[in-house]
C-alpha atoms as a PDB file:
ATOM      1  CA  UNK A   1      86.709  80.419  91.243  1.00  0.00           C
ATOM      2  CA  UNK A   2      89.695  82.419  92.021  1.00  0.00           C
ATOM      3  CA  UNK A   3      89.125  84.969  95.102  1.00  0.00           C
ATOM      4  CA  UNK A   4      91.212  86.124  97.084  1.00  0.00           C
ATOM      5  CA  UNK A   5      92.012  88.491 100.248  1.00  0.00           C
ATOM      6  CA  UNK A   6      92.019  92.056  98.932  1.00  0.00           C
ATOM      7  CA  UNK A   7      90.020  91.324  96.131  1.00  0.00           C
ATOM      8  CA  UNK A   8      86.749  93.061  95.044  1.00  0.00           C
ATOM      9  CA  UNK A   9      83.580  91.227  93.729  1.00  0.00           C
ATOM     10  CA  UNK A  10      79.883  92.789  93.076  1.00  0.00           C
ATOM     11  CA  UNK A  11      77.515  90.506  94.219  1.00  0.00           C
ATOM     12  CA  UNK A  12      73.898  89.429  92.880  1.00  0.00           C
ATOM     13  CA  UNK A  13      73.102  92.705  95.435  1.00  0.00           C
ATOM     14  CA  UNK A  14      74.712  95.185  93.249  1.00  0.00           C
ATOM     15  CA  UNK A  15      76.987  95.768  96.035  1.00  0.00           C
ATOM     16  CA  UNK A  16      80.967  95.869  95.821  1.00  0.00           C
ATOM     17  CA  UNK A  17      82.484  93.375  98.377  1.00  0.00           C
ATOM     18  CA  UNK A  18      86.008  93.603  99.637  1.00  0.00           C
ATOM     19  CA  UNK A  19      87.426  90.107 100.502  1.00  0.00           C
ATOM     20  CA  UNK A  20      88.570  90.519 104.599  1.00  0.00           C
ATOM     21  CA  UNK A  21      89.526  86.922 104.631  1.00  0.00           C
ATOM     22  CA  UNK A  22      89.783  83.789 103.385  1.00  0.00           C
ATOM     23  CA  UNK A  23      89.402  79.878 104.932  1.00  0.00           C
ATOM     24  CA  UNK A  24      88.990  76.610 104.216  1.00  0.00           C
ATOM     25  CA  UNK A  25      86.578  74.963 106.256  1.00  0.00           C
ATOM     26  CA  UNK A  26      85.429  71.529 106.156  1.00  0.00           C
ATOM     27  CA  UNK A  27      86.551  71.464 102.373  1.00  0.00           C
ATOM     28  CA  UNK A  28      84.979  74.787 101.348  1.00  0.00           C
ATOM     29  CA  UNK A  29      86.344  77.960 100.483  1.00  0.00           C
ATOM     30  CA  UNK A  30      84.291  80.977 102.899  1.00  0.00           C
ATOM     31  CA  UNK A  31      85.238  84.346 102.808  1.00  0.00           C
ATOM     32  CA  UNK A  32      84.682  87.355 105.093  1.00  0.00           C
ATOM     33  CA  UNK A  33      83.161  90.006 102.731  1.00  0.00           C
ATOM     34  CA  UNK A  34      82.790  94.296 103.723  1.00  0.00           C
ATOM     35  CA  UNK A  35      80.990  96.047 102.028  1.00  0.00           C
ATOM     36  CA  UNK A  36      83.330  98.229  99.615  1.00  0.00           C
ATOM     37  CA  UNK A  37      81.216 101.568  99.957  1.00  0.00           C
ATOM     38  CA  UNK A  38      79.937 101.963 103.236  1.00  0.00           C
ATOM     39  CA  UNK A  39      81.718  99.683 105.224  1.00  0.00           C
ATOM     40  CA  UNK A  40      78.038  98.755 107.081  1.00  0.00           C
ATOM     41  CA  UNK A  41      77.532  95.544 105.567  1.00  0.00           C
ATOM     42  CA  UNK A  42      79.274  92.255 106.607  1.00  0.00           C
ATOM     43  CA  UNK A  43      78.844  88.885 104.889  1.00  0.00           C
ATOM     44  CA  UNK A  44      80.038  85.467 105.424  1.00  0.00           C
ATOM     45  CA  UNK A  45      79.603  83.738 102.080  1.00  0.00           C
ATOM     46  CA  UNK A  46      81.380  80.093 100.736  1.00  0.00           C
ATOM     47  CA  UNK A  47      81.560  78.899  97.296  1.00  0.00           C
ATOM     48  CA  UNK A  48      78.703  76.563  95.864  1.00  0.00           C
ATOM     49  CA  UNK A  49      80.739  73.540  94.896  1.00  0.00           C
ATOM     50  CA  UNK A  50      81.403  73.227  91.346  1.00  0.00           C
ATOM     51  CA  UNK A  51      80.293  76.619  90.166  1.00  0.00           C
ATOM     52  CA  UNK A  52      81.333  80.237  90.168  1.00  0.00           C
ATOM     53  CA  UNK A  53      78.531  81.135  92.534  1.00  0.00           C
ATOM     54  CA  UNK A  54      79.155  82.990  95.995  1.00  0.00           C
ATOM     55  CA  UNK A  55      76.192  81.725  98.568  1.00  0.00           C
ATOM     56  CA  UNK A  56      75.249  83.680 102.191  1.00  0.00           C
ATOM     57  CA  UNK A  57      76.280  80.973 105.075  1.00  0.00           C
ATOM     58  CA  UNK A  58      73.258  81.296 106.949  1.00  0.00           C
ATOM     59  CA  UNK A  59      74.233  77.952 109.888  1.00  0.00           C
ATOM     60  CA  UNK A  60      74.827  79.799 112.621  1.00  0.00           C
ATOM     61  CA  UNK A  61      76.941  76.926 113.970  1.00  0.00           C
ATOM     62  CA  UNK A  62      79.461  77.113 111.371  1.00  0.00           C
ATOM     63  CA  UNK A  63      79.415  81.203 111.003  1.00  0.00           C
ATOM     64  CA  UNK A  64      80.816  80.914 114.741  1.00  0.00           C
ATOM     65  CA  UNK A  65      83.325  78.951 114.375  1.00  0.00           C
ATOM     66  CA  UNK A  66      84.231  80.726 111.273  1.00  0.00           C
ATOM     67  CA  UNK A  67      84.852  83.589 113.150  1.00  0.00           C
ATOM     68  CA  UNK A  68      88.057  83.063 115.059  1.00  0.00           C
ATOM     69  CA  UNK A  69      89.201  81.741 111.629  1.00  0.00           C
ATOM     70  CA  UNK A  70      88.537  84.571 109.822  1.00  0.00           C
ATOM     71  CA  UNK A  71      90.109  86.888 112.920  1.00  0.00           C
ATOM     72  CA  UNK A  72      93.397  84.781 112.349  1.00  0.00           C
ATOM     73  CA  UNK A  73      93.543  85.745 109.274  1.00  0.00           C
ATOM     74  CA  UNK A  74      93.099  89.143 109.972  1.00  0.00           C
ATOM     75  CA  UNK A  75      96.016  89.516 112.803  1.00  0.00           C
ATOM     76  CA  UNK A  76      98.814  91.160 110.601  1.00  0.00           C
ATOM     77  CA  UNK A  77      96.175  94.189 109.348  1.00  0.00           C
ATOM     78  CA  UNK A  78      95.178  94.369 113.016  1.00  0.00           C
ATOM     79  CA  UNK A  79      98.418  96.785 113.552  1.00  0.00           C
ATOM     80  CA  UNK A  80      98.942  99.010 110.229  1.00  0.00           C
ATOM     81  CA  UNK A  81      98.347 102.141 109.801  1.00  0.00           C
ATOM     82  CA  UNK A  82      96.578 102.677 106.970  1.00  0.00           C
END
């Protein structure tokens, strides 16, 4: 699968996702998703190995230290003015 920052995806939700960021962690591909529409929904998802499929990260251990990963990533949109 080919995702990347910027990009939009509907997942099995119905839901449009915007892709925040991006990481590689421990040899899989996560991604930061917002919610396209309203903004109010956050997800941390990674790709199932071998397949197309986007799955929730639910271990809370690797979700926080995801998170200053993802924020990295995120630094140069921290100052534009949109």
């Amino acid at each position: 699968m080919n995702i990347d920052v910027k990009d939009k995806i509907t997942l099995d939700d119905g839901n449009e996702y915007i892709v925040a960021s991006k990481v590689v962690y421990q040899n899989k591909n996560y991604y930061y998703l917002i919610e396209a529409n309203s903004h109010s929904s956050l997800k941390i998802c990674y790709e199932k190995e071998g397949t197309n499929i986007l799955v929730d990260s639910e271990d809370k251990d690797i979700n926080t230290a995801l998170i200053p990963l993802f924020a990295e990533q995120l630094k140069p949109f921290m100052n534009m003015n949109f």
